[in-house]
C-alpha atoms as a PDB file:
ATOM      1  CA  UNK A   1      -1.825  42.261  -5.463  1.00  0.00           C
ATOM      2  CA  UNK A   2      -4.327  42.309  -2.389  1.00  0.00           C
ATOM      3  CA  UNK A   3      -7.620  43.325  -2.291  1.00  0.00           C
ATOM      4  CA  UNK A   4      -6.683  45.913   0.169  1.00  0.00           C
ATOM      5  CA  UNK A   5      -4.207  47.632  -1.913  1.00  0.00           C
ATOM      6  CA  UNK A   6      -6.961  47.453  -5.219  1.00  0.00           C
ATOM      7  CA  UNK A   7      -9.426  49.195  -2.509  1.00  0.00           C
ATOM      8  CA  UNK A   8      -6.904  51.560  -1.797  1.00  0.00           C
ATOM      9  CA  UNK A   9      -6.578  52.481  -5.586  1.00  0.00           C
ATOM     10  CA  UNK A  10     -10.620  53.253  -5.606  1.00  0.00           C
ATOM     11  CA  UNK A  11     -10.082  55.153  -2.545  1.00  0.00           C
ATOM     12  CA  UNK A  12      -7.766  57.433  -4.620  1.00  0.00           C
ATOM     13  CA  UNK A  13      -9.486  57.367  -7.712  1.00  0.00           C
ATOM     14  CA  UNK A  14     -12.883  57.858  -6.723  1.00  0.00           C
ATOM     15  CA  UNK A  15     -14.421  58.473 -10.585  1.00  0.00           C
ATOM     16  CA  UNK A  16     -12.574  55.160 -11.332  1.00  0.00           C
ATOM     17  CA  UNK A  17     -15.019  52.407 -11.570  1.00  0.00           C
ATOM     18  CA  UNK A  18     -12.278  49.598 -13.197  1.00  0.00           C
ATOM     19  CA  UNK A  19      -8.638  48.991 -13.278  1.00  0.00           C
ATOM     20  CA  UNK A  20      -5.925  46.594 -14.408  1.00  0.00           C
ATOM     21  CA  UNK A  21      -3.523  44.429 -12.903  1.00  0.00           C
ATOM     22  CA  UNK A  22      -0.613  43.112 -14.747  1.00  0.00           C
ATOM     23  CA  UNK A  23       2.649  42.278 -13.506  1.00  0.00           C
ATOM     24  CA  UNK A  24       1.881  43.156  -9.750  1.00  0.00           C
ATOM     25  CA  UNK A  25       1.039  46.925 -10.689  1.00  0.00           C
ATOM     26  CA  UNK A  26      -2.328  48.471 -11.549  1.00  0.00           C
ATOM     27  CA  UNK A  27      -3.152  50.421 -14.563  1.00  0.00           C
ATOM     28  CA  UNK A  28      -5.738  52.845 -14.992  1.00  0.00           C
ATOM     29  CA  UNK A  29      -6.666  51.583 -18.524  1.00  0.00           C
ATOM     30  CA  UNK A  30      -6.611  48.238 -20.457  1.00  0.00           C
ATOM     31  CA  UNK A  31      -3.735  49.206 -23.340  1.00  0.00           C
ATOM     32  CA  UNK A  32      -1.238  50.353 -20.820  1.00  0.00           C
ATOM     33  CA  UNK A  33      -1.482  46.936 -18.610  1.00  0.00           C
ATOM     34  CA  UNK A  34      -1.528  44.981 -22.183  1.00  0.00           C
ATOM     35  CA  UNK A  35       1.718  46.503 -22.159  1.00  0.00           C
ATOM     36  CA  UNK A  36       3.386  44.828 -19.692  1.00  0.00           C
ATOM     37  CA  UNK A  37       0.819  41.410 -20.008  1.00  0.00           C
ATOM     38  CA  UNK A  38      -0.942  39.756 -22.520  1.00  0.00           C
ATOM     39  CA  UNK A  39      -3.890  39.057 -19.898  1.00  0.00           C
ATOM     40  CA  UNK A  40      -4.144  41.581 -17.474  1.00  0.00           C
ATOM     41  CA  UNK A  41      -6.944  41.061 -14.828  1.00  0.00           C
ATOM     42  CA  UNK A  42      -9.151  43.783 -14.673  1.00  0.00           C
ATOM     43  CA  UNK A  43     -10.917  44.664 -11.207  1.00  0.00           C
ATOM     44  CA  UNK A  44     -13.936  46.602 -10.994  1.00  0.00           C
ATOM     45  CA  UNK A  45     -15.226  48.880  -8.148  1.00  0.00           C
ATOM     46  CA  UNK A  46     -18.517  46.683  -7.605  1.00  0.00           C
ATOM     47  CA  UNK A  47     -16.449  43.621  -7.236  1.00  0.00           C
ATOM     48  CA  UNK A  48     -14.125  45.459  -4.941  1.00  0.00           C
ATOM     49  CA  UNK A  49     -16.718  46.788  -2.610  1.00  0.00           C
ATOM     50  CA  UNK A  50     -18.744  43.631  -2.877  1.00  0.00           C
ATOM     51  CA  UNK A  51     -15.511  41.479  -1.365  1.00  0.00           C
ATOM     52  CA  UNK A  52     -15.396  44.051   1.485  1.00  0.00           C
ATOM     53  CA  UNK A  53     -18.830  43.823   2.069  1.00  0.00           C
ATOM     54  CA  UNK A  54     -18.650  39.911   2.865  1.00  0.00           C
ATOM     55  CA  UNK A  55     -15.465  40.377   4.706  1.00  0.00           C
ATOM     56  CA  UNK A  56     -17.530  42.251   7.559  1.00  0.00           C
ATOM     57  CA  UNK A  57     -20.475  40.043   7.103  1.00  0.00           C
ATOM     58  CA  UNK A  58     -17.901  37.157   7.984  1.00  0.00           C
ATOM     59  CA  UNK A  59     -16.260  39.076  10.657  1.00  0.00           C
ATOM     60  CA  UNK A  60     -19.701  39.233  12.331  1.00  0.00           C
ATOM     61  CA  UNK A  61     -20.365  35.520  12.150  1.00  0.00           C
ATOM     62  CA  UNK A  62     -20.772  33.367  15.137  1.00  0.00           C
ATOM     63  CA  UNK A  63     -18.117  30.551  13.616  1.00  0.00           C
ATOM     64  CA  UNK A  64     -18.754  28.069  16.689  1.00  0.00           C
ATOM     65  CA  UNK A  65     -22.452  27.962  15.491  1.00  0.00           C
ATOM     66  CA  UNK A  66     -21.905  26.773  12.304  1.00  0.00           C
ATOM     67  CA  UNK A  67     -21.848  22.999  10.719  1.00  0.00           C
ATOM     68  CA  UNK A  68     -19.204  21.167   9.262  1.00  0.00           C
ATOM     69  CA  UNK A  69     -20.650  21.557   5.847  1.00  0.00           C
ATOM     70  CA  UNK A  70     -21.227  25.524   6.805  1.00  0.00           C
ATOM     71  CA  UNK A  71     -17.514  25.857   8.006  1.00  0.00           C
ATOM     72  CA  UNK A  72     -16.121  24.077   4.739  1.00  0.00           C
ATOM     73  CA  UNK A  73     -18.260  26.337   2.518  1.00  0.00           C
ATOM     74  CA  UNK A  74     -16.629  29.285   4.169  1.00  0.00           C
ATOM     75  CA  UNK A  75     -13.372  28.341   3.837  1.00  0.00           C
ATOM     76  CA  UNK A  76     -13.273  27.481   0.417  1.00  0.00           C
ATOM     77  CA  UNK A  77     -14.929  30.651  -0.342  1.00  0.00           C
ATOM     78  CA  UNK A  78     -12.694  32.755   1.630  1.00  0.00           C
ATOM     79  CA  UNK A  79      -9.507  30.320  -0.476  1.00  0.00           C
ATOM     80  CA  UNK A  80      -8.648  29.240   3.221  1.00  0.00           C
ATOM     81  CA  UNK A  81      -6.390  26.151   3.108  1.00  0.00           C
ATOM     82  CA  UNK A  82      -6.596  23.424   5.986  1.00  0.00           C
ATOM     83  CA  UNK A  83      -5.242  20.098   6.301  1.00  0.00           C
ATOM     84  CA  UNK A  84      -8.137  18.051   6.784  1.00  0.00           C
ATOM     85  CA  UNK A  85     -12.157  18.811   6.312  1.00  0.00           C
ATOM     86  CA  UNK A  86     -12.881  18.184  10.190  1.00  0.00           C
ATOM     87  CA  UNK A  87     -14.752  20.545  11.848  1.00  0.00           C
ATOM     88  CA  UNK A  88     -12.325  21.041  14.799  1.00  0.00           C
ATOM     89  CA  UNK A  89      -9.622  21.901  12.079  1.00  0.00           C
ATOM     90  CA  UNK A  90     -11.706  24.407   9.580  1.00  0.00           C
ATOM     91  CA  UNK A  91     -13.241  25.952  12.630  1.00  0.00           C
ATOM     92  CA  UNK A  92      -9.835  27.311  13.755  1.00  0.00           C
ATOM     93  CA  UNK A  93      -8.470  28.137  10.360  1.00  0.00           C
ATOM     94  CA  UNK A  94     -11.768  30.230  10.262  1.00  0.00           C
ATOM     95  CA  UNK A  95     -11.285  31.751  13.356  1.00  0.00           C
ATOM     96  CA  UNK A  96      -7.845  32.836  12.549  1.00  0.00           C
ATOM     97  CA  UNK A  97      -9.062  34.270   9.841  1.00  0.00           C
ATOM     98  CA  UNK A  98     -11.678  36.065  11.313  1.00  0.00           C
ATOM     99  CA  UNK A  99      -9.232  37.550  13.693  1.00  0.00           C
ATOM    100  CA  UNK A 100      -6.699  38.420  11.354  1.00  0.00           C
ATOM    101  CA  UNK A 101      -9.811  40.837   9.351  1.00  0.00           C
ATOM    102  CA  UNK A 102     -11.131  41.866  12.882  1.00  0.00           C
ATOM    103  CA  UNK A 103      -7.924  43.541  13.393  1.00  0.00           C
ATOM    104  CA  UNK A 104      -7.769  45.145   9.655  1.00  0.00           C
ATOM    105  CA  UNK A 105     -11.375  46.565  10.337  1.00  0.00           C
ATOM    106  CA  UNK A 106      -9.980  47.815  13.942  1.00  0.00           C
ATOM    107  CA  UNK A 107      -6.428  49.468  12.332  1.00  0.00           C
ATOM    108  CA  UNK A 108      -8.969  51.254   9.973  1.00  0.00           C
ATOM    109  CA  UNK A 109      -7.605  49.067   6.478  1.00  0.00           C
ATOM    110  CA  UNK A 110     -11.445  47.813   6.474  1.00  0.00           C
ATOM    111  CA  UNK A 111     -13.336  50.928   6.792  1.00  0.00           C
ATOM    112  CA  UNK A 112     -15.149  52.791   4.050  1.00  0.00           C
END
């Protein structure tokens, strides 16, 4: 389950402010996903709209400005997997992934 598509549920169920995922699907309450899994993860809106928040904070980020130390910060907070820790290497697994949410905030899946 993607961020996106938990965003999407909020979107559509604007009074909402949790909901569960077990088993790939969401649930609107916590005894129907306990139905399907004994430890559904439950999402709230806050954390949701927190997430999207920083995903357009990094999208704004000059990436090329940043240290080493910056760069590996980022990527381990945004669960971005490189090969190595060098700069050169983090810096354009960053940049991809900047990219990649530049063009979900351009094809509208980012917007509010």
């Amino acid at each position: 389950m993607t961020k996106e598509q938990i965003k999407d549920y909020f979107d559509r169920y604007p009074q909402s402010v949790e909901v569960y995922e077990a088993d790939d699907r969401l649930f609107h309450t916590l005894g129907a996903a306990m139905s399907i899994s004994a430890e559904p993860k439950k999402w709230t809106r806050k954390e949701v709209e927190a997430s999207k928040a920083e995903s357009q904070n990094f999208v704004d980020i000059d990436l090329s400005a940043l240290k080493q130390q910056e760069l590996l910060k980022l990527a381990k907070e945004l669960n971005v997997q490189t090969d190595d820790n060098k700069k050169e290497t983090l810096l354009a697994a960053l940049l991809e992934k900047q990219n990649e949410l530049k063009q979900q905030h351009n094809n509208g899946n980012g917007e509010d």
